[in-house]
N, C-alpha and C. Protein backbone atom coordinates (compact mmCIF):
# COMPACT_ATOMS: atom_id res chain seq x y z
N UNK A 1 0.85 -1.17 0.00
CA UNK A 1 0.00 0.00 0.00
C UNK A 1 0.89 1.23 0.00
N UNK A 2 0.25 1.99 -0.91
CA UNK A 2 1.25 3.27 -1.00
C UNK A 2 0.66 4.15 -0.31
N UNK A 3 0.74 4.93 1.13
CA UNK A 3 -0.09 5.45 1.84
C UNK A 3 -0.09 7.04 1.41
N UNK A 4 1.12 6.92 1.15
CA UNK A 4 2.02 8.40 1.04
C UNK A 4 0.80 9.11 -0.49
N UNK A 5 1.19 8.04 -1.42
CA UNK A 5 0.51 8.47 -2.95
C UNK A 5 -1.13 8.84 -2.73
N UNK A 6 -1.95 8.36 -2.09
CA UNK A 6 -2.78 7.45 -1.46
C UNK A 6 -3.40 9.07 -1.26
N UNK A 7 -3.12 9.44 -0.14
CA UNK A 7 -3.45 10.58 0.70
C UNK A 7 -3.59 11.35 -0.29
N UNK A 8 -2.28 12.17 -1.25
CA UNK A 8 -1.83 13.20 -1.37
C UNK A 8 -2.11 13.14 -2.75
N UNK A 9 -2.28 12.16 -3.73
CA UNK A 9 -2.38 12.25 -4.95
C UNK A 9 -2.17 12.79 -6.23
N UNK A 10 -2.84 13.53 -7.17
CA UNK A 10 -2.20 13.97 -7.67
C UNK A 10 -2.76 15.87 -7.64
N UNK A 11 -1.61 16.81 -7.38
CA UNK A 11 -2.10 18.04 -7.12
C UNK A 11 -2.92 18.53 -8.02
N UNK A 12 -4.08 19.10 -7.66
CA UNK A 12 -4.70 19.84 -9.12
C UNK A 12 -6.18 19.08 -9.35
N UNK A 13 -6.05 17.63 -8.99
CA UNK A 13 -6.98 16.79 -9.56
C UNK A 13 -8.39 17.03 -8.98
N UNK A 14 -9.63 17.39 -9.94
CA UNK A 14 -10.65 17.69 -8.97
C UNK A 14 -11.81 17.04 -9.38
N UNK A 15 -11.41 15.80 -8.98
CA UNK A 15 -12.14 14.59 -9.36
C UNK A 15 -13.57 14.65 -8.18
N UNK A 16 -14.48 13.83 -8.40
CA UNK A 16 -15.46 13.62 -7.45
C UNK A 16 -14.98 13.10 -6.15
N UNK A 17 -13.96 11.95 -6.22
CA UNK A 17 -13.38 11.55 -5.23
C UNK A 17 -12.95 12.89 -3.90
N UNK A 18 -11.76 13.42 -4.69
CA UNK A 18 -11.27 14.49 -3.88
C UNK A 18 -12.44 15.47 -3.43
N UNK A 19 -13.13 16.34 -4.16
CA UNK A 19 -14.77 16.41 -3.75
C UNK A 19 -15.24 16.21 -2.44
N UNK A 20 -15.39 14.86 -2.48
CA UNK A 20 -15.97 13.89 -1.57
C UNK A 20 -15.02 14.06 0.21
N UNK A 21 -13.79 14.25 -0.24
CA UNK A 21 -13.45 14.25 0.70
C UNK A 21 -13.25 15.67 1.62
N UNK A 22 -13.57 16.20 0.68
CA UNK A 22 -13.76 18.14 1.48
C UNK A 22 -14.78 17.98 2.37
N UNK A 23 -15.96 17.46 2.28
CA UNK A 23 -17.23 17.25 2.53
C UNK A 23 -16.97 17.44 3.88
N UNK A 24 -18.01 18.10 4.57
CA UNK A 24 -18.18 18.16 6.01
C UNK A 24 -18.72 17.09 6.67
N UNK A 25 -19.28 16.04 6.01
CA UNK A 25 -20.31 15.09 6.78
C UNK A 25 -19.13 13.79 6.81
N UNK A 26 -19.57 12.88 7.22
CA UNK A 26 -18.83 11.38 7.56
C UNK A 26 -18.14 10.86 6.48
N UNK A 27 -16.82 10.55 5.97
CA UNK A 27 -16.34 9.78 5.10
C UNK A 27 -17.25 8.69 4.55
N UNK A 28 -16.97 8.28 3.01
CA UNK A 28 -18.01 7.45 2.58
C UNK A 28 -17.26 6.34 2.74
N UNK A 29 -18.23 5.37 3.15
CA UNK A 29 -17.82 3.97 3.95
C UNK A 29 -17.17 3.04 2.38
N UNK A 30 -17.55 3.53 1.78
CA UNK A 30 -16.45 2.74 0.40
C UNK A 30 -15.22 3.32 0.52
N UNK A 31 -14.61 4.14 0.47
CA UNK A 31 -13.30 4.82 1.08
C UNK A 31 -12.37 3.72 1.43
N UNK A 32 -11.58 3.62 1.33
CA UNK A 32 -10.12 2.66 1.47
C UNK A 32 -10.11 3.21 3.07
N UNK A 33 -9.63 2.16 3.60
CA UNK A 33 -9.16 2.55 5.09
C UNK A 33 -7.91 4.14 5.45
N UNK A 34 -7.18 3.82 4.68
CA UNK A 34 -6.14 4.85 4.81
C UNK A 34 -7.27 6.19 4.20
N UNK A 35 -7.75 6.62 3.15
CA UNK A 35 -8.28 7.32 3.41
C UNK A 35 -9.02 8.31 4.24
N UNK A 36 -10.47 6.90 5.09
CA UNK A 36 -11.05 6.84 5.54
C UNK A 36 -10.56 8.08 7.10
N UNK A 37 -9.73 6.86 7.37
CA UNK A 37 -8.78 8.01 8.55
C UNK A 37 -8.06 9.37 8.39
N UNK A 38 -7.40 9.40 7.56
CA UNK A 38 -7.14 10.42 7.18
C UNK A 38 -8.20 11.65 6.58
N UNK A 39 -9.45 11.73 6.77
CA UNK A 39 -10.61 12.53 6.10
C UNK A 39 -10.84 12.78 7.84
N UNK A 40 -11.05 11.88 8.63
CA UNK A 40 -11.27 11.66 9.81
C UNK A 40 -10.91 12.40 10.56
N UNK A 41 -9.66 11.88 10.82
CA UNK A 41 -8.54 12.64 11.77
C UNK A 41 -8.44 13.89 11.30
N UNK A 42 -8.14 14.34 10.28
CA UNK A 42 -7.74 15.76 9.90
C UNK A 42 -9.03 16.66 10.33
N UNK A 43 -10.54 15.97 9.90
CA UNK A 43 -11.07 16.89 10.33
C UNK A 43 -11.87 17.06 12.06
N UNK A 44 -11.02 16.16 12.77
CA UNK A 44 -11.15 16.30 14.34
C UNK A 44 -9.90 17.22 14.77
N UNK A 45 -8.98 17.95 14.05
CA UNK A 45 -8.20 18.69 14.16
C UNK A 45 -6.83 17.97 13.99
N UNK A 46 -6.63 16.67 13.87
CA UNK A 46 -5.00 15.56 14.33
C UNK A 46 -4.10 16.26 13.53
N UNK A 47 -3.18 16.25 13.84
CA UNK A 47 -1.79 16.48 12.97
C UNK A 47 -1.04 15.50 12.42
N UNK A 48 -1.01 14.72 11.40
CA UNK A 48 0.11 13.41 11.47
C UNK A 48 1.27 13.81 10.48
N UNK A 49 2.05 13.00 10.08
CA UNK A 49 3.15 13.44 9.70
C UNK A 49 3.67 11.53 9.41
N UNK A 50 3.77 11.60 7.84
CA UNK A 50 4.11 10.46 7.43
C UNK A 50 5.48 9.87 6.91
N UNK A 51 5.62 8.92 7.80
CA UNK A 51 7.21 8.57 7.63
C UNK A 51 7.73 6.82 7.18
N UNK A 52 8.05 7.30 6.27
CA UNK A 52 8.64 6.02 5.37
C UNK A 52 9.38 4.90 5.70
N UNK A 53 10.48 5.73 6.87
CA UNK A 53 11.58 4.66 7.37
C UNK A 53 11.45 5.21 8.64
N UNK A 54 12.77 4.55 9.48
CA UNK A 54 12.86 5.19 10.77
C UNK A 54 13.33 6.34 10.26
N UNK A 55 14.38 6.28 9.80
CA UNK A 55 15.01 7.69 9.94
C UNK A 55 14.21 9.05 10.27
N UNK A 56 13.31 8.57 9.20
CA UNK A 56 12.20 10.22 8.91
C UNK A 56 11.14 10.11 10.14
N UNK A 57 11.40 8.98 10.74
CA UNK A 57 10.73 8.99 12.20
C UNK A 57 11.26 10.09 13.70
N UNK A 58 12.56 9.97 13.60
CA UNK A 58 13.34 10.71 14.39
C UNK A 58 13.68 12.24 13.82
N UNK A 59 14.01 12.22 12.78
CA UNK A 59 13.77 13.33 11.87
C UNK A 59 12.68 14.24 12.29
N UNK A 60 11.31 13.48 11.93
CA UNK A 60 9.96 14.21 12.22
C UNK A 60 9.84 14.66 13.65
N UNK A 61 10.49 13.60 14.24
CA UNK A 61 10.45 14.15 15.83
C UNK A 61 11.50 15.31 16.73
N UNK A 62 12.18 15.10 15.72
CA UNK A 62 13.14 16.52 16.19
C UNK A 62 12.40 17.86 15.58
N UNK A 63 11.53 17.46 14.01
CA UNK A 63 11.14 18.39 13.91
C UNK A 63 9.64 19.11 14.99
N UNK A 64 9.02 18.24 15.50
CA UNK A 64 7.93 18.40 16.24
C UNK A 64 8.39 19.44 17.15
N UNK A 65 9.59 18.83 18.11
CA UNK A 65 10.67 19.46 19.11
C UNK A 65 10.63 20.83 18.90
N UNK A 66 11.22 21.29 17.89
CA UNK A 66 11.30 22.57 17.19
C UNK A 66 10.39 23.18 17.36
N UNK A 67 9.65 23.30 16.14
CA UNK A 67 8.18 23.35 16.23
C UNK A 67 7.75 24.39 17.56
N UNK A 68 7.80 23.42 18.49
CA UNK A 68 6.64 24.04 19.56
C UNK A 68 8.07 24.19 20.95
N UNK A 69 9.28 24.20 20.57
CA UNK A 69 10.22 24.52 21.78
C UNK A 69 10.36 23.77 22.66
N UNK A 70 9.99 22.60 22.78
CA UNK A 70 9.92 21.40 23.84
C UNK A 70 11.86 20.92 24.03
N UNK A 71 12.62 21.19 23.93
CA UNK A 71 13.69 21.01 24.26
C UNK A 71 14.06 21.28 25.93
N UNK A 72 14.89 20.42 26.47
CA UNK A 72 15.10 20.48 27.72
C UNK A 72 14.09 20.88 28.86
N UNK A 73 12.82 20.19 28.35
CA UNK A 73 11.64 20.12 29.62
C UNK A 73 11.70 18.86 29.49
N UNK A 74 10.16 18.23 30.57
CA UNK A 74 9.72 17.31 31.07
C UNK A 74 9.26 16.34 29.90
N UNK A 75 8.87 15.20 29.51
CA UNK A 75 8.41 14.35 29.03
C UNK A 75 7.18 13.29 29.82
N UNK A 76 6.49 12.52 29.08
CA UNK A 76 5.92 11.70 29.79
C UNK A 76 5.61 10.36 28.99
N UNK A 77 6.80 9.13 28.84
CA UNK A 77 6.36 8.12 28.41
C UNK A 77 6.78 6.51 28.96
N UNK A 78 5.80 5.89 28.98
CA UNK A 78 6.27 4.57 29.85
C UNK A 78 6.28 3.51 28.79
N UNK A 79 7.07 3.49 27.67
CA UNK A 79 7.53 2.74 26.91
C UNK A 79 8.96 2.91 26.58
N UNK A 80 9.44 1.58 27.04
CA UNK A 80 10.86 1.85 26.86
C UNK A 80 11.16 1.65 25.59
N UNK A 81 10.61 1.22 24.45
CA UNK A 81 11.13 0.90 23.01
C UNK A 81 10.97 2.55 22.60
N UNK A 82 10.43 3.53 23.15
CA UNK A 82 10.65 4.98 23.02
C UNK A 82 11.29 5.67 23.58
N UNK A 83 12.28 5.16 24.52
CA UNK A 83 13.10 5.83 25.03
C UNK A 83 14.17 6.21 24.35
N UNK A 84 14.58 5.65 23.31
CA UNK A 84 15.70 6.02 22.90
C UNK A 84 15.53 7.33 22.06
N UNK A 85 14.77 7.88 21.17
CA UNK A 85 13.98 9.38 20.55
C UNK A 85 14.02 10.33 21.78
N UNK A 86 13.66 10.15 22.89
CA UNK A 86 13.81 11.02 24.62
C UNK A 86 14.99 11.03 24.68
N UNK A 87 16.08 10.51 24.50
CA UNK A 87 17.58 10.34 25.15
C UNK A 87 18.39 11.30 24.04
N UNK A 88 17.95 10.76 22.81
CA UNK A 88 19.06 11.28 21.62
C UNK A 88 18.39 12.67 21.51
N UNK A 89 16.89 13.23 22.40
CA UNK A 89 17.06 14.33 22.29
C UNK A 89 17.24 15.50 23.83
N UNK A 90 18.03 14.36 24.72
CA UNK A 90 17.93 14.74 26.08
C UNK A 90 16.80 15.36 26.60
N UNK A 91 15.73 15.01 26.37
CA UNK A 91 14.83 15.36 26.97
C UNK A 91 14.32 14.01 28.71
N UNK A 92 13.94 14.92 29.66
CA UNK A 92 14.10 14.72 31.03
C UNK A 92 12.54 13.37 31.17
N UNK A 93 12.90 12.57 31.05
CA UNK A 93 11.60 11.88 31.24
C UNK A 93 11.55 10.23 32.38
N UNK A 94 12.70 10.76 33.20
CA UNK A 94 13.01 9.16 33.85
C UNK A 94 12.71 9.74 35.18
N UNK A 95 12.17 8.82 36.22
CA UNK A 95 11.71 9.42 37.57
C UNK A 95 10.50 10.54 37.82
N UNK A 96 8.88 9.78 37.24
CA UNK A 96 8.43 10.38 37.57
C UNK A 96 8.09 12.02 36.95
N UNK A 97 8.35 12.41 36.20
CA UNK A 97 8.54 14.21 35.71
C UNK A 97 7.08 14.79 36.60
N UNK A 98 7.04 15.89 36.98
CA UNK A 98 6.38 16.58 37.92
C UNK A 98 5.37 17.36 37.04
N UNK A 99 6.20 17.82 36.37
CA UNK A 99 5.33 18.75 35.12
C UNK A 99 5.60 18.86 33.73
N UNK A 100 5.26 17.02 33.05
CA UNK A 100 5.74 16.91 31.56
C UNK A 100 4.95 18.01 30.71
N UNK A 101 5.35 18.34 29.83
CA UNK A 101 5.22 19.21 28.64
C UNK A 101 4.19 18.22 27.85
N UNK A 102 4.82 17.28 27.33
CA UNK A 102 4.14 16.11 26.48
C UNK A 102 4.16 15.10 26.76
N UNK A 103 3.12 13.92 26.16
CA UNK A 103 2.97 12.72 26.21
C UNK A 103 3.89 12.03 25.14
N UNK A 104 4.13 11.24 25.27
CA UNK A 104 4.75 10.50 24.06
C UNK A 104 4.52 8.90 24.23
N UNK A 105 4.44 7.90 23.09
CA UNK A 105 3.35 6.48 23.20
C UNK A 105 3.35 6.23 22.11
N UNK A 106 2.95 5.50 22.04
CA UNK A 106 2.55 4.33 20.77
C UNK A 106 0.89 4.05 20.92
N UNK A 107 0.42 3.06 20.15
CA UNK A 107 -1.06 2.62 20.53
C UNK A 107 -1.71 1.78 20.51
N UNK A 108 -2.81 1.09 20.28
CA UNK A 108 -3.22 -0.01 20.48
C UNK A 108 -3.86 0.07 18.46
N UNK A 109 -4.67 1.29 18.03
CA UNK A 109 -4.91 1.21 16.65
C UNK A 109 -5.69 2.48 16.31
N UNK A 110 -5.59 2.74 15.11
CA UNK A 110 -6.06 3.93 14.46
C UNK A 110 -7.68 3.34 14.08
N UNK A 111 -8.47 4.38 14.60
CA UNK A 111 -9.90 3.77 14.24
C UNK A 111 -10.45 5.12 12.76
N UNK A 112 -10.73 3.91 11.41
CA UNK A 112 -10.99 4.66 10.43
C UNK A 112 -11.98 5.54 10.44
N UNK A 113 -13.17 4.87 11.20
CA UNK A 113 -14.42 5.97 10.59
C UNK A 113 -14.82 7.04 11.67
N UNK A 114 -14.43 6.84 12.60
CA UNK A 114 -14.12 8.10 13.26
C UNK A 114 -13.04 9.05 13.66
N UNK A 115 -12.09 8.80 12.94
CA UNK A 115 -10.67 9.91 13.10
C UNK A 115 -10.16 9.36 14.57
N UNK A 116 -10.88 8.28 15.07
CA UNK A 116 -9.84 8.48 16.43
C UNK A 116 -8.39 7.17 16.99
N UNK A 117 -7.87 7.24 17.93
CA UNK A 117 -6.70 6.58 18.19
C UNK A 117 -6.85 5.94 19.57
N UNK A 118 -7.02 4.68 19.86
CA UNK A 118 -7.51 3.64 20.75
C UNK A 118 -6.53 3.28 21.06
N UNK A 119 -5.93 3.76 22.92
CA UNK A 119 -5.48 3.01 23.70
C UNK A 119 -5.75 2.42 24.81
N UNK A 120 -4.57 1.61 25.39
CA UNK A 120 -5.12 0.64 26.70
C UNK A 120 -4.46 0.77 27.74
N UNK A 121 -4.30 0.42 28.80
CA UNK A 121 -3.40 0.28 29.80
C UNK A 121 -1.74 0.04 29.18
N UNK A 122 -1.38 -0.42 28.29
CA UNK A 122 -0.23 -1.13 27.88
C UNK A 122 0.44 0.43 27.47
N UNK A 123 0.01 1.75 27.11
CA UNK A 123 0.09 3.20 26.91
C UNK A 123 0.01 3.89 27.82
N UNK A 124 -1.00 3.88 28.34
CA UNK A 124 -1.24 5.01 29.49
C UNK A 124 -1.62 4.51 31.07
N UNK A 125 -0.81 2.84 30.90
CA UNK A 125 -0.97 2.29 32.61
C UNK A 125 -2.04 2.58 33.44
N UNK A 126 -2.48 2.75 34.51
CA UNK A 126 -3.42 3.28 35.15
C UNK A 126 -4.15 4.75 34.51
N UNK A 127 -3.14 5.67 34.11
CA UNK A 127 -4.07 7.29 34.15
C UNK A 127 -4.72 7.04 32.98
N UNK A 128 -5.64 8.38 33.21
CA UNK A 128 -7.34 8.77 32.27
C UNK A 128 -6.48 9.84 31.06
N UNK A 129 -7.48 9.68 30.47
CA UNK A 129 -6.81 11.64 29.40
C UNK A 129 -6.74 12.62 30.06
N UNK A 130 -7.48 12.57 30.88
CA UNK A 130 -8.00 13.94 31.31
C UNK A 130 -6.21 14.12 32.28
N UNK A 131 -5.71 12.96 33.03
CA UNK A 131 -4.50 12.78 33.77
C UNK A 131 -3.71 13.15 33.21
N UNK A 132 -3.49 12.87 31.27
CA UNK A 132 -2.12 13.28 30.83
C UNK A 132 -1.71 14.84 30.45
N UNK A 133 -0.76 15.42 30.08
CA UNK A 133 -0.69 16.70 29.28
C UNK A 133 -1.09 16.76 28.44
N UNK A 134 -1.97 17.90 27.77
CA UNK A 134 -2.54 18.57 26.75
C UNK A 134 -1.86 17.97 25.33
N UNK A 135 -0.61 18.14 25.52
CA UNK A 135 0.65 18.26 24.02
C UNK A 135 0.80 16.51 24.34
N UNK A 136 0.64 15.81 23.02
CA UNK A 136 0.92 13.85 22.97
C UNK A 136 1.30 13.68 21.24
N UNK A 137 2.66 13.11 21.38
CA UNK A 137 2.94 12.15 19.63
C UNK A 137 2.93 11.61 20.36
N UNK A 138 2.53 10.49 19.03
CA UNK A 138 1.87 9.40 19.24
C UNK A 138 2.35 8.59 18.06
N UNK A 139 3.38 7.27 17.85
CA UNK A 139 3.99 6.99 16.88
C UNK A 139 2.50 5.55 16.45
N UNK A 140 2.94 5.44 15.59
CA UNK A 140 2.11 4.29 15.03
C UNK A 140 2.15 3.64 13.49
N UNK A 141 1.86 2.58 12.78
CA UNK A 141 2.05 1.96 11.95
C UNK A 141 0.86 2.12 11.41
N UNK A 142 0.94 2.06 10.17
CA UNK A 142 0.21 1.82 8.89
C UNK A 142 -0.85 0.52 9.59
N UNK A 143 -0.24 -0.30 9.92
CA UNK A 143 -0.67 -2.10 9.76
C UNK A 143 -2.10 -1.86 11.05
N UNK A 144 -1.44 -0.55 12.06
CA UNK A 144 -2.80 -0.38 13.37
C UNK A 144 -4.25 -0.04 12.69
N UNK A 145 -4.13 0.55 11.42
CA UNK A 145 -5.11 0.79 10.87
C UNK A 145 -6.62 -0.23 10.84
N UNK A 146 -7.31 0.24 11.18
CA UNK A 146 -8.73 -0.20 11.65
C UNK A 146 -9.96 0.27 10.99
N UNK A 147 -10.94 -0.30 10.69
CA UNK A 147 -12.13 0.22 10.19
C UNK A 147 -13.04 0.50 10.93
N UNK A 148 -13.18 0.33 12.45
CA UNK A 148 -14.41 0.80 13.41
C UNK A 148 -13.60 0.21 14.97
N UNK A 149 -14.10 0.46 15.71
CA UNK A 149 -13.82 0.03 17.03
C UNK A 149 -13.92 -0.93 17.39
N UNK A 150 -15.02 -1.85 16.95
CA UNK A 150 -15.32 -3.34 17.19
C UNK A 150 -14.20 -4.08 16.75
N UNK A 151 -13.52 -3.73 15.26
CA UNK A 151 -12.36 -4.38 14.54
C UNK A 151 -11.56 -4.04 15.68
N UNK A 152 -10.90 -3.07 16.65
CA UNK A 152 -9.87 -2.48 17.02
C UNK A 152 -9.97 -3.28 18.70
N UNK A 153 -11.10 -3.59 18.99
CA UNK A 153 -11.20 -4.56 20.34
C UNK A 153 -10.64 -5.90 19.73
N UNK A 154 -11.41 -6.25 18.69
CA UNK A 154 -11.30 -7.96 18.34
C UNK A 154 -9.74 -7.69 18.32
N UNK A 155 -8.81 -7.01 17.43
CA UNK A 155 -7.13 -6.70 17.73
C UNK A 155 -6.85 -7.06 18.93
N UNK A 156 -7.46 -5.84 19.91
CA UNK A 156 -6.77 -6.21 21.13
C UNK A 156 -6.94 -7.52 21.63
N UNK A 157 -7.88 -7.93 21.54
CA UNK A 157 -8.08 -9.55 22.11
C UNK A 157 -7.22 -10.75 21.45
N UNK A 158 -6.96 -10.55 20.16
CA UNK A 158 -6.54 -11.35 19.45
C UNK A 158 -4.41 -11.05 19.82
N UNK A 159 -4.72 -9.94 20.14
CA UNK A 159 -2.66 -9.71 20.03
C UNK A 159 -2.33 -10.14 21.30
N UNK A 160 -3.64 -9.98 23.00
CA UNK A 160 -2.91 -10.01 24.35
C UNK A 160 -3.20 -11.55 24.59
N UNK A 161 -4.30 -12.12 23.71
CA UNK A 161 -4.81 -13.69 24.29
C UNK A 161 -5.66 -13.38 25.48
N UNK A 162 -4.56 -14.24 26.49
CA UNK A 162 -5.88 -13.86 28.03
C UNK A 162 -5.12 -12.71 28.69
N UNK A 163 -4.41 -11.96 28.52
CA UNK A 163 -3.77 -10.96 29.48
C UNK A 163 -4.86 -9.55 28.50
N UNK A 164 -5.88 -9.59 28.27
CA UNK A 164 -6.03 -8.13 28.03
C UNK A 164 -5.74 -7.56 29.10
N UNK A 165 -5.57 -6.36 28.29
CA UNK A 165 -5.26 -5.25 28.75
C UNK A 165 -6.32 -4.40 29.76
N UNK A 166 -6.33 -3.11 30.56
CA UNK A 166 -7.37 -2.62 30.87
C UNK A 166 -7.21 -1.05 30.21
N UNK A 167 -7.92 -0.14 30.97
CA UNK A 167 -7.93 1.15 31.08
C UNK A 167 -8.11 1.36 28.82
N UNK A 168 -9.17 0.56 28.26
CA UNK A 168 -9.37 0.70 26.93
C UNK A 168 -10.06 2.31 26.62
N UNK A 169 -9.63 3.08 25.79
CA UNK A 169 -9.70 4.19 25.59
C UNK A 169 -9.55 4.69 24.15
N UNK A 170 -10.80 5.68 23.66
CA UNK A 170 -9.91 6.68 22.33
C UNK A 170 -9.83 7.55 22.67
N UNK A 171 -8.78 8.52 22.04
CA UNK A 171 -8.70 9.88 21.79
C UNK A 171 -9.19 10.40 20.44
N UNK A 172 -10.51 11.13 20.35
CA UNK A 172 -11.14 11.61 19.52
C UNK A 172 -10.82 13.25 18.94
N UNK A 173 -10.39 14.17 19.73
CA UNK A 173 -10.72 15.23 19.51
C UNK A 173 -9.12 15.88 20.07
N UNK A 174 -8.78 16.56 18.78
CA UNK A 174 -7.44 17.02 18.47
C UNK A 174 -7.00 18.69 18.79
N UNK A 175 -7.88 19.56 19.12
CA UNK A 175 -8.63 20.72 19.30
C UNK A 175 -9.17 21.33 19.74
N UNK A 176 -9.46 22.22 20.69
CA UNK A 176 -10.41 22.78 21.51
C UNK A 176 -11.95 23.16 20.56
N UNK A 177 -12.81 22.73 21.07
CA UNK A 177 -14.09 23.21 20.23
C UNK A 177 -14.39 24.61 20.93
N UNK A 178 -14.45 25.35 18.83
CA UNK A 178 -14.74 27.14 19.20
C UNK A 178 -15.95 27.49 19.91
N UNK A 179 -16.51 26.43 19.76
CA UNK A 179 -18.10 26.87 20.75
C UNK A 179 -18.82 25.70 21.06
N UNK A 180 -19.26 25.47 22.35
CA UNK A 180 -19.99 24.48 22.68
C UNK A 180 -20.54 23.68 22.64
N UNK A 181 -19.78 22.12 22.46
CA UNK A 181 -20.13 21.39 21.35
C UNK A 181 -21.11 20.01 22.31
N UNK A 182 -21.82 19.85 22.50
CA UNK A 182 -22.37 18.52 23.06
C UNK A 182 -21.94 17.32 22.90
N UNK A 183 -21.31 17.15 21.63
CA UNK A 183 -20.71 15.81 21.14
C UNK A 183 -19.42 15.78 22.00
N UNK A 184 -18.67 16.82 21.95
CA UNK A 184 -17.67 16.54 22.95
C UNK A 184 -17.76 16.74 24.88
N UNK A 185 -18.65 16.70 25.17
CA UNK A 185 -19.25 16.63 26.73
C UNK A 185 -18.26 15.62 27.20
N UNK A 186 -17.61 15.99 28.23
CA UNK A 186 -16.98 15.18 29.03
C UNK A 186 -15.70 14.45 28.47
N UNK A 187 -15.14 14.92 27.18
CA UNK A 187 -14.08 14.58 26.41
C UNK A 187 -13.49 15.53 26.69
N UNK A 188 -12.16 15.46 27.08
CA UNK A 188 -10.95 16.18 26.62
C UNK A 188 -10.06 16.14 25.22
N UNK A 189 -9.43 17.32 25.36
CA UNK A 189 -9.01 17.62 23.93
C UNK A 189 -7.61 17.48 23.74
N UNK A 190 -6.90 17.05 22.92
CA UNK A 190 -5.35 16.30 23.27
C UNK A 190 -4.59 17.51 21.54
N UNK A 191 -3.74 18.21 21.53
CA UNK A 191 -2.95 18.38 20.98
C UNK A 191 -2.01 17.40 20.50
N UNK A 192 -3.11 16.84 19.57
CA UNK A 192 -1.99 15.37 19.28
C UNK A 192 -1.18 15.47 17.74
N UNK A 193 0.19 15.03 17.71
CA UNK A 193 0.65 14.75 16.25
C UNK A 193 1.16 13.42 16.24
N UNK A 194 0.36 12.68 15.22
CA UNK A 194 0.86 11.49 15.10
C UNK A 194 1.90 11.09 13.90
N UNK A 195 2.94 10.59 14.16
CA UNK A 195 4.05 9.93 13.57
C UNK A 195 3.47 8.78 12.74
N UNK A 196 3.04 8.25 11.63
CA UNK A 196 2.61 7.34 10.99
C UNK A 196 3.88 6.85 10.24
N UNK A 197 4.19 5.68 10.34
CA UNK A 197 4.97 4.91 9.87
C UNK A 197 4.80 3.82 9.09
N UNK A 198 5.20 4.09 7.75
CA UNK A 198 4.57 3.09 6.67
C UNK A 198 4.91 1.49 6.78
N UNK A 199 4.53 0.52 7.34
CA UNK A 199 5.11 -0.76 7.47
C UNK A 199 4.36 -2.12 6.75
N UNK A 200 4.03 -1.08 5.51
CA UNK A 200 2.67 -2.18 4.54
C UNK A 200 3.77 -2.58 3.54
């Protein structure tokens, strides 16, 4: 799967397809999965940023760094296969941090038809959203890609066996809503950029 071509296509083209995807209402359920999410996510506010190899993984993440000045503050991530992106950019994230800046994680799967990103305890251990910092990358694979939530449980069940996981969760909403939105009642809003990593 070419995710990269996929998305971005060809500039100029103003086919019904592309059309379709300006649209304010729900992605059309014929939509390719990678699409699907990407119509999704972008318009719950997400930021992602698509990366081919590692390299452009660490790359992207120094560029995030930049970006928003996060150099030599706090961090917040309890995955050690991410520790090494925290180290090579000395950022402070061992013992607890008092007052991380950002989240940083991996996930359980990208859910297509609603733009959102489903994790479990195995991410965010015991705490809620509402527990973490505002600012979260969030690295993830092509392959997490999901078509609804039901697909994205049967995953989890199928990858832990009998150790599921607990504390099952999405993050929906990328953005503060400009005015009072009911759909988001009791949701918090996560400044998220996700790292997508092509592994199809």
């Amino acid at each position: 799967m070419n995710f990269f071509k996929k998305i971005f296509g060809n500039i100029g083209n103003s086919s019904k397809e592309n059309k379709d995807m300006d649209s304010p209402y729900a992605p059309d359920i014929n939509l390719p999965i990678d699409e699907m999410f990407t119509h999704s996510f972008k318009k719950n506010g997400g930021k992602f940023i698509y990366c081919e190899n590692l390299n452009e993984v660490s790359e992207n993440f120094l560029n995030i760094l930049e970006e928003n000045d996060w150099f030599e503050c706090q961090a917040l991530c309890h995955e050690s296969q991410l520790f090494h992106l925290l180290d090579e950019n000395k950022l402070d994230y061992k013992n607890d941090p008092k007052k991380p800046v950002f989240y940083f994680s991996t996930c359980e799967n990208l859910i297509a038809d609603e733009g959102s990103i489903l994790f479990s305890s195995k991410q965010f251990r015991h705490l809620k959203p509402n527990d973490l910092p505002t600012n979260m990358i969030v690295l993830a694979t092509t392959s997490q890609l999901v078509g609804n939530k039901g697909d994205g449980l049967r995953m989890i069940k199928n990858k832990y066996d009998k150790e599921y996981p607990s504390n099952i969760t999405t993050i929906k909403y990328f953005e503060k809503a400009k005015e009072e939105d009911f759909l988001q009642y009791g949701s918090c809003h996560k400044n998220l950029y996700l790292l997508l990593f092509e592994d199809l």
